[in-house]
Protein backbone atom coordinates (compact mmCIF):
# COMPACT_ATOMS: atom_id res chain seq x y z
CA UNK A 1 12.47 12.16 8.43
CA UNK A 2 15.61 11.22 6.03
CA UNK A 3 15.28 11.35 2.32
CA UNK A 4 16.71 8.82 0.80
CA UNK A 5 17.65 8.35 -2.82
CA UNK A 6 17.99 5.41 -5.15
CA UNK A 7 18.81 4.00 -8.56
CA UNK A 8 16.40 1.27 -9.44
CA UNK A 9 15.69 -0.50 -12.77
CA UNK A 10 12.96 1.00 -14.75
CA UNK A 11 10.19 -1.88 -14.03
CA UNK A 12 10.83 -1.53 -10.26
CA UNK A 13 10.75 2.29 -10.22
CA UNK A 14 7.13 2.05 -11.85
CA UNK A 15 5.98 -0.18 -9.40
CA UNK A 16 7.67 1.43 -6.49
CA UNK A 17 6.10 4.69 -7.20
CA UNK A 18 2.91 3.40 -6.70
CA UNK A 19 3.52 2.85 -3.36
CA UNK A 20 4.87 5.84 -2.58
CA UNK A 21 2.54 6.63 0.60
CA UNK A 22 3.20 2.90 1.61
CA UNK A 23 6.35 1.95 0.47
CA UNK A 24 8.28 3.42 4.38
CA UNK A 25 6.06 0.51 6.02
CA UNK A 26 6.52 -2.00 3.87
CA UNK A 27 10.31 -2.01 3.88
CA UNK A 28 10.16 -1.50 7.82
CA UNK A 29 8.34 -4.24 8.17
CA UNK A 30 10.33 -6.27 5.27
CA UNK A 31 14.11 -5.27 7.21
CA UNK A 32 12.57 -6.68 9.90
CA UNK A 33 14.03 -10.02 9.52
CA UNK A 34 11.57 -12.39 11.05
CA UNK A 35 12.22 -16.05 10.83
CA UNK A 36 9.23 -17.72 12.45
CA UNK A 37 5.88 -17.77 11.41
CA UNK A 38 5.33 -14.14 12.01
CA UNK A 39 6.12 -13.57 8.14
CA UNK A 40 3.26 -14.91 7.41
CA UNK A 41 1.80 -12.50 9.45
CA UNK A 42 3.73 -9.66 7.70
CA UNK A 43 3.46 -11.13 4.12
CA UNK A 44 -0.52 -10.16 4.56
CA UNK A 45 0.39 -6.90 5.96
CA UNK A 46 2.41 -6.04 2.89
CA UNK A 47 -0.02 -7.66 0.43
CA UNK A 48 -2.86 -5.41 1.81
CA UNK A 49 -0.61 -2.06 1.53
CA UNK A 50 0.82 -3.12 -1.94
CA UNK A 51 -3.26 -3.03 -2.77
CA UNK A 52 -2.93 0.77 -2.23
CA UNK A 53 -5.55 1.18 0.12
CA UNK A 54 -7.17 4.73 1.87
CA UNK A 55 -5.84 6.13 4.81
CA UNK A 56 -9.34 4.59 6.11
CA UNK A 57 -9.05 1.20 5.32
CA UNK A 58 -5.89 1.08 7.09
CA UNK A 59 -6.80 2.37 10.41
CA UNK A 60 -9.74 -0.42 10.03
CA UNK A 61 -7.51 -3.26 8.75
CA UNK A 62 -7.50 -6.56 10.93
CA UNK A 63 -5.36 -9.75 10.38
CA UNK A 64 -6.77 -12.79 9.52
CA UNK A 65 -9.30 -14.47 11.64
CA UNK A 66 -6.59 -17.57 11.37
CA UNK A 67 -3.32 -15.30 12.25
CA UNK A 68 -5.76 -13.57 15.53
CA UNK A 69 -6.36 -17.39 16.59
CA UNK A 70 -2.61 -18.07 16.11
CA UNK A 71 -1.69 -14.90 18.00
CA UNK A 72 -4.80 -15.83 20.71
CA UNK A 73 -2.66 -19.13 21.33
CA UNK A 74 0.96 -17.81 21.55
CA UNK A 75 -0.76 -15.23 24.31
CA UNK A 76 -2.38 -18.22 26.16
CA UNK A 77 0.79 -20.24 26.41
CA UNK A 78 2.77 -17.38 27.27
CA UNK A 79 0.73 -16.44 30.24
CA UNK A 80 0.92 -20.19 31.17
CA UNK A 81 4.68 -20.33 30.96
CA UNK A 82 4.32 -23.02 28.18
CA UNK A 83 6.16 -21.54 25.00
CA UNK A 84 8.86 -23.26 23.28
CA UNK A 85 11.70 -21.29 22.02
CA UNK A 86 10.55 -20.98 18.91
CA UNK A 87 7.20 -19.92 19.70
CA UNK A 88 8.64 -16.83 22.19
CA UNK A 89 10.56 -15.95 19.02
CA UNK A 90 7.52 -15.78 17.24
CA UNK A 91 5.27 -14.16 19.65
CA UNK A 92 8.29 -11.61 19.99
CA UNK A 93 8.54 -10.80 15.61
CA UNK A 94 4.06 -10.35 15.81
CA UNK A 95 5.16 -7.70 18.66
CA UNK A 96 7.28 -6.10 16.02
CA UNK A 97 5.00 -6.31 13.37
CA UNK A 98 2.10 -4.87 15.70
CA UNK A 99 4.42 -1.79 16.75
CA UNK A 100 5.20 -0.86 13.70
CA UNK A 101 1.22 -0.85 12.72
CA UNK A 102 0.21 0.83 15.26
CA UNK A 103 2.83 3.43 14.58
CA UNK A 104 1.77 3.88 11.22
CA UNK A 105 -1.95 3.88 12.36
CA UNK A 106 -1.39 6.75 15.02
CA UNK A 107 0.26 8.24 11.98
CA UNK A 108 -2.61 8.16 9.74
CA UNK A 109 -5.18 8.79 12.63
CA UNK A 110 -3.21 12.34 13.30
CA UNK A 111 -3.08 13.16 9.61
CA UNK A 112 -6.74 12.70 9.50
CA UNK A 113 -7.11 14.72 12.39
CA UNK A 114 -5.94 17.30 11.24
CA UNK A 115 -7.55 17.07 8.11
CA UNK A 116 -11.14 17.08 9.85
CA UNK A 117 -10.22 19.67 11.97
């Protein structure tokens, strides 16, 4: 992993250091660049790691009931040939999203691991 350093204004850097253990996630999944409405998606993501929560809570953290249906129905159509362009798009940023998750959650799952172990 790369170390990276910045200069940031002294508000920011307080708040920024509170997300230290977070903060490589959260500007993953904010560079993404999504323009559908898989940001909404991500917005909750980001929301829920800004609230600083346990290693734990992460690796049991589920979207929304109303983002699962959403992502239920962009799976349906897909498999039934039926998205629009827009809705591939979308379907294609929540894959993004997802991966970068699920990275983060094998992450945390090895760490604790080897913390049990």
């Amino acid at each position: 992993m790369t170390q990276v350093t910045i200069q940031l204004p002294d508000d920011l850097a307080e708040k920024v250091q509170s997300l230290d253990k977070w903060l490589p996630s959260i500007l993953e999944i904010s560079l993404l660049g999504l323009r559908t409405e898989a940001a909404a998606t991500a917005a909750d993501l980001i929301e829920f790691l800004r609230g600083n929560p346990s290693p734990q809570e992460v690796l049991d953290y589920h979207v929304s009931e109303e983002r699962q249906t959403r992502l239920e129905r962009l799976l349906a159509l897909n498999g039934m040939g039926l998205l629009s362009r827009k809705e591939k798009q979308e379907l294609e940023e929540l894959e993004e999203i997802e991966n970068v998750f699920v990275m983060l959650k094998a992450e945390l799952s090895s760490k604790l691991a080897a913390d049990r172990g």
